[in-house]
C-alpha atoms as a PDB file:
ATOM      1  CA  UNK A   1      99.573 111.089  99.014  1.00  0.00           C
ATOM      2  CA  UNK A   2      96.736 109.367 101.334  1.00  0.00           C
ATOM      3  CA  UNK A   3      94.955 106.575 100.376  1.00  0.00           C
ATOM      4  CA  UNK A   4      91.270 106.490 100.724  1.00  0.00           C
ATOM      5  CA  UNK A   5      89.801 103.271 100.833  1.00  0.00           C
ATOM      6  CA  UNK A   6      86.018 103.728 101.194  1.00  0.00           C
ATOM      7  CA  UNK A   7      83.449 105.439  99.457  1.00  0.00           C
ATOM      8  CA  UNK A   8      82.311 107.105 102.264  1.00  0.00           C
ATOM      9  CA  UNK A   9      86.046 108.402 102.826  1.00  0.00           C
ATOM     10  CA  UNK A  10      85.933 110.123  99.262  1.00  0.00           C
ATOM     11  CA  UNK A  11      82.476 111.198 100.349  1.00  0.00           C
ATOM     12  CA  UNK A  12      83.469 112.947 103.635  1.00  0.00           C
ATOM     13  CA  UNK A  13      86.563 114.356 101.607  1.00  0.00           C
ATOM     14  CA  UNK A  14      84.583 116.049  98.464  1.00  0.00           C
ATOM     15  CA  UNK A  15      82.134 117.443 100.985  1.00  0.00           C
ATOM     16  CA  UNK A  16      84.883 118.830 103.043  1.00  0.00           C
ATOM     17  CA  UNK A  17      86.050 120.053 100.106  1.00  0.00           C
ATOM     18  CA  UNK A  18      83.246 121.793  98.516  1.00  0.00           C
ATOM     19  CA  UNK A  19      82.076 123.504 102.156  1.00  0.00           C
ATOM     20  CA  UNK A  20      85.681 125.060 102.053  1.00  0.00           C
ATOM     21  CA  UNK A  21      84.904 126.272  98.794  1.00  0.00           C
ATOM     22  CA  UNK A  22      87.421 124.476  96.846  1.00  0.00           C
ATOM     23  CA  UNK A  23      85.917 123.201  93.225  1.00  0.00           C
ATOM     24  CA  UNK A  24      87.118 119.276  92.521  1.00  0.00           C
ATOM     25  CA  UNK A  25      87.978 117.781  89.239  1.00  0.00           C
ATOM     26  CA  UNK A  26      87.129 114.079  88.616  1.00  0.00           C
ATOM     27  CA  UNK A  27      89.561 112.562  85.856  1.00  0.00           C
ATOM     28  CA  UNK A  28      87.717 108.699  85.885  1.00  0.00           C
ATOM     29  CA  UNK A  29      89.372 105.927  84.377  1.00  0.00           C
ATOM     30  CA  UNK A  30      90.019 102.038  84.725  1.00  0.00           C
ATOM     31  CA  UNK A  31      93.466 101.864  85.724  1.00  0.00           C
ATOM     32  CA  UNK A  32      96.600 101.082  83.801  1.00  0.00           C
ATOM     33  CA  UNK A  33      97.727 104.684  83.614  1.00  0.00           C
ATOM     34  CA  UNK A  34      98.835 106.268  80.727  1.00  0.00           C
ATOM     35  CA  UNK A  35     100.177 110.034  79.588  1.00  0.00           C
ATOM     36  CA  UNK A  36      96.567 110.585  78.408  1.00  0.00           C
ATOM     37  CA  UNK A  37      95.178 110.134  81.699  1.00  0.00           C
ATOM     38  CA  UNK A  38      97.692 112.242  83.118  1.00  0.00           C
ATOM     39  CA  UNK A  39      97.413 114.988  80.456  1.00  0.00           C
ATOM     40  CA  UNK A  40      93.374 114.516  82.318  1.00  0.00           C
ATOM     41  CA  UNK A  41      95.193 114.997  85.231  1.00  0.00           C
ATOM     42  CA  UNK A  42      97.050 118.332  84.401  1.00  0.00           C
ATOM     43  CA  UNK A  43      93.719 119.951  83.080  1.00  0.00           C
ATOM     44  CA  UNK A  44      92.107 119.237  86.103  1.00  0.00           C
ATOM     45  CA  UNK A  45      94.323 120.936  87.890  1.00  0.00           C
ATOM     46  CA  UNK A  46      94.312 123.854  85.690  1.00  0.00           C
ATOM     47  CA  UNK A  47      90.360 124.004  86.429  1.00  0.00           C
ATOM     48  CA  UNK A  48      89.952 123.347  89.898  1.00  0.00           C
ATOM     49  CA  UNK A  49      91.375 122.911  93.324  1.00  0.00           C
ATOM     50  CA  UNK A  50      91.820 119.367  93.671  1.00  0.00           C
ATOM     51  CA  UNK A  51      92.115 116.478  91.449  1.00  0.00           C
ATOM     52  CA  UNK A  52      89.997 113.127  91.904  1.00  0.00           C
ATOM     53  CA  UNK A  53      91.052 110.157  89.545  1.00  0.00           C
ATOM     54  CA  UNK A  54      88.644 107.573  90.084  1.00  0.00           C
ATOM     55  CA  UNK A  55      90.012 103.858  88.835  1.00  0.00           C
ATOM     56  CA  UNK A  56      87.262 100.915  88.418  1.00  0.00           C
ATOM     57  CA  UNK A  57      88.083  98.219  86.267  1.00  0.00           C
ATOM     58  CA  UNK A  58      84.042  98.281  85.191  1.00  0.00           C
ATOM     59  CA  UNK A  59      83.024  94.552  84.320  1.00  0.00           C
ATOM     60  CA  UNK A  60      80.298  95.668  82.130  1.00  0.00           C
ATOM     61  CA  UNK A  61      82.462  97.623  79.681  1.00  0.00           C
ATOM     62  CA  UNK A  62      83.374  94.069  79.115  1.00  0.00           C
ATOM     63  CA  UNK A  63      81.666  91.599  76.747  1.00  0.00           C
ATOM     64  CA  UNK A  64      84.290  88.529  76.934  1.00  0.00           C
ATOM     65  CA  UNK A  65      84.810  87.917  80.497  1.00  0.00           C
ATOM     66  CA  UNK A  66      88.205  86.571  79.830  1.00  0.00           C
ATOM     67  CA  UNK A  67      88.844  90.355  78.641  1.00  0.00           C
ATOM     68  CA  UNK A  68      87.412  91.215  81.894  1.00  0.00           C
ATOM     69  CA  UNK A  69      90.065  88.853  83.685  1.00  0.00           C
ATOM     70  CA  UNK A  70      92.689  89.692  81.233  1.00  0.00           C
ATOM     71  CA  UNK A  71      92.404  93.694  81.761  1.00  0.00           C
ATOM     72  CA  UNK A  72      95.953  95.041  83.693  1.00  0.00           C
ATOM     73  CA  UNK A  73      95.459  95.702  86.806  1.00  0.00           C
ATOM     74  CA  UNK A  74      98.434  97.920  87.794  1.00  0.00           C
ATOM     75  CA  UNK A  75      97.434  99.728  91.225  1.00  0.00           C
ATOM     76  CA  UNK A  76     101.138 100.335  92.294  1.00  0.00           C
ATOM     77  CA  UNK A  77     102.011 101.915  88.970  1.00  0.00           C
ATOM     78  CA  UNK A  78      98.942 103.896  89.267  1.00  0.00           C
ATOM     79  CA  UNK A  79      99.373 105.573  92.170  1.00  0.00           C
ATOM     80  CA  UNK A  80     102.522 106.045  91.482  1.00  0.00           C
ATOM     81  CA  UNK A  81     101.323 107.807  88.165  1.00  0.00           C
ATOM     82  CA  UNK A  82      99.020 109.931  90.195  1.00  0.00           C
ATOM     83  CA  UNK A  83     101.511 110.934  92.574  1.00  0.00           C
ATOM     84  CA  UNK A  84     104.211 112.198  90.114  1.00  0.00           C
ATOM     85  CA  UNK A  85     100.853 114.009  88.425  1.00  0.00           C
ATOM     86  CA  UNK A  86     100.294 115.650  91.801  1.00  0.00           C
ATOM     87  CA  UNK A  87      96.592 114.336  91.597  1.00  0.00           C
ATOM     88  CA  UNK A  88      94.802 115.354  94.527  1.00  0.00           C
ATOM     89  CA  UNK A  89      93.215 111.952  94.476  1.00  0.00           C
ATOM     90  CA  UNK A  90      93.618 108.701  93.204  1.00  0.00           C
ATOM     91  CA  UNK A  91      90.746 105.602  93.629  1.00  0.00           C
ATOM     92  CA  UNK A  92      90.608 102.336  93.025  1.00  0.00           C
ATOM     93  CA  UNK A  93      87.650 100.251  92.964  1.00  0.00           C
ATOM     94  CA  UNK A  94      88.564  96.202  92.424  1.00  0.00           C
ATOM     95  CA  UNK A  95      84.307  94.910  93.607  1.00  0.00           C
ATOM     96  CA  UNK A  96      81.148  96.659  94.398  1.00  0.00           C
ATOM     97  CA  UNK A  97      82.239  97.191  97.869  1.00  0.00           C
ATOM     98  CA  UNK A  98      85.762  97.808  97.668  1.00  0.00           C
ATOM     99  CA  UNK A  99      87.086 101.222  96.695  1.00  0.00           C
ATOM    100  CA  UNK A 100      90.463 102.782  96.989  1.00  0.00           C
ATOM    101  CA  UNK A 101      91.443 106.592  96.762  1.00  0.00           C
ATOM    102  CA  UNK A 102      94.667 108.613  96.712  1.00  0.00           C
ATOM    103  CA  UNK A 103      94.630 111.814  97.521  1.00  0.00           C
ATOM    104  CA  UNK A 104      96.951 115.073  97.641  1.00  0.00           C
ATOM    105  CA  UNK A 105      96.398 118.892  97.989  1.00  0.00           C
ATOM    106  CA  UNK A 106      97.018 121.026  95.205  1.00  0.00           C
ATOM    107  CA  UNK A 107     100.144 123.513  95.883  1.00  0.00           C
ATOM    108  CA  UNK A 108      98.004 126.255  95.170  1.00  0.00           C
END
Protein backbone atom coordinates (compact mmCIF):
# COMPACT_ATOMS: atom_id res chain seq x y z
CA UNK A 1 0.00 0.00 0.00
CA UNK A 2 1.59 3.65 -0.75
CA UNK A 3 1.14 6.36 1.33
CA UNK A 4 0.14 9.64 -0.06
CA UNK A 5 0.87 12.46 1.95
CA UNK A 6 -0.35 15.57 0.08
CA UNK A 7 -3.40 16.70 -1.34
CA UNK A 8 -2.01 17.34 -4.44
CA UNK A 9 -0.65 13.59 -4.44
CA UNK A 10 -4.37 12.29 -4.12
CA UNK A 11 -5.08 14.94 -6.72
CA UNK A 12 -2.54 13.78 -9.37
CA UNK A 13 -3.68 10.10 -8.43
CA UNK A 14 -7.71 10.50 -8.94
CA UNK A 15 -6.94 12.36 -12.14
CA UNK A 16 -4.68 9.66 -13.29
CA UNK A 17 -7.23 7.59 -12.43
CA UNK A 18 -10.24 8.93 -14.03
CA UNK A 19 -8.16 9.71 -17.58
CA UNK A 20 -7.52 5.84 -17.52
CA UNK A 21 -11.03 5.40 -17.17
CA UNK A 22 -11.14 3.77 -13.90
CA UNK A 23 -14.33 5.09 -11.64
CA UNK A 24 -13.06 5.81 -7.74
CA UNK A 25 -15.02 5.25 -4.64
CA UNK A 26 -14.52 7.64 -1.67
CA UNK A 27 -15.45 5.82 1.74
CA UNK A 28 -14.68 9.26 4.17
CA UNK A 29 -14.37 8.90 7.70
CA UNK A 30 -12.42 10.25 10.87
CA UNK A 31 -10.25 7.52 11.72
CA UNK A 32 -10.48 4.87 14.38
CA UNK A 33 -11.54 2.15 11.99
CA UNK A 34 -14.20 -0.03 12.51
CA UNK A 35 -16.06 -3.17 10.53
CA UNK A 36 -18.58 -0.50 9.40
CA UNK A 37 -16.10 1.45 7.67
CA UNK A 38 -14.74 -1.50 6.17
CA UNK A 39 -18.13 -3.00 5.17
CA UNK A 40 -17.82 1.02 3.23
CA UNK A 41 -14.84 -0.31 2.06
CA UNK A 42 -16.09 -3.64 0.45
CA UNK A 43 -19.02 -1.75 -1.37
CA UNK A 44 -16.75 0.48 -2.83
CA UNK A 45 -15.03 -1.96 -4.29
CA UNK A 46 -17.99 -3.70 -5.56
CA UNK A 47 -18.84 -0.23 -7.42
CA UNK A 48 -15.77 0.99 -8.73
CA UNK A 49 -12.16 0.53 -9.55
CA UNK A 50 -10.41 1.89 -6.73
CA UNK A 51 -11.15 2.65 -3.23
CA UNK A 52 -10.31 6.15 -1.51
CA UNK A 53 -10.87 6.27 2.38
CA UNK A 54 -10.34 9.67 3.34
CA UNK A 55 -9.56 10.06 7.40
CA UNK A 56 -9.84 13.77 9.00
CA UNK A 57 -10.40 14.00 12.49
CA UNK A 58 -12.81 17.28 11.55
CA UNK A 59 -12.57 19.80 14.61
CA UNK A 60 -15.84 21.27 13.83
CA UNK A 61 -17.87 18.07 14.21
CA UNK A 62 -16.73 18.88 17.65
CA UNK A 63 -18.48 21.15 20.18
CA UNK A 64 -16.25 20.38 23.47
CA UNK A 65 -12.78 20.80 22.40
CA UNK A 66 -11.63 18.40 24.99
CA UNK A 67 -13.80 15.85 22.77
CA UNK A 68 -11.84 17.20 19.99
CA UNK A 69 -8.49 16.33 21.94
CA UNK A 70 -9.95 13.26 23.38
CA UNK A 71 -11.05 11.69 19.82
CA UNK A 72 -8.60 8.29 19.04
CA UNK A 73 -6.35 8.91 16.82
CA UNK A 74 -5.24 5.44 15.61
CA UNK A 75 -3.31 6.00 12.14
CA UNK A 76 -1.28 2.68 12.43
CA UNK A 77 -4.39 0.64 13.09
CA UNK A 78 -5.97 2.39 10.29
CA UNK A 79 -3.93 1.69 7.68
CA UNK A 80 -3.56 -1.37 8.74
CA UNK A 81 -7.48 -1.71 8.53
CA UNK A 82 -7.34 -0.40 5.03
CA UNK A 83 -4.77 -2.64 3.94
CA UNK A 84 -6.36 -5.98 5.07
CA UNK A 85 -9.69 -4.21 3.27
CA UNK A 86 -7.59 -3.97 0.12
CA UNK A 87 -8.63 -0.17 -0.02
CA UNK A 88 -7.13 1.36 -2.89
CA UNK A 89 -6.51 4.35 -0.70
CA UNK A 90 -6.27 5.34 2.66
CA UNK A 91 -5.81 9.37 3.93
CA UNK A 92 -5.19 10.95 6.79
CA UNK A 93 -5.56 14.49 7.45
CA UNK A 94 -4.21 15.54 11.27
CA UNK A 95 -4.27 20.03 10.24
CA UNK A 96 -5.37 22.05 7.35
CA UNK A 97 -2.19 21.42 5.61
CA UNK A 98 -1.31 18.05 6.45
CA UNK A 99 -2.91 15.12 4.66
CA UNK A 100 -2.01 11.50 4.45
CA UNK A 101 -3.24 8.80 1.85
CA UNK A 102 -2.85 5.05 1.39
CA UNK A 103 -3.33 3.68 -1.58
CA UNK A 104 -3.58 0.14 -3.44
CA UNK A 105 -4.87 -1.14 -6.85
CA UNK A 106 -7.82 -3.14 -6.99
CA UNK A 107 -7.01 -6.92 -8.21
CA UNK A 108 -9.39 -6.50 -10.81
Amino acid sequence: MQVLTTVRELQDYSDAERAAGRRIALVPTMGALHAGHLTLVDEGRRRADRVVVSIFVNPTQFNDPKDLVAYPRTLSEDLSACERAASTSCSRRRRRSSTRTARRRSSS
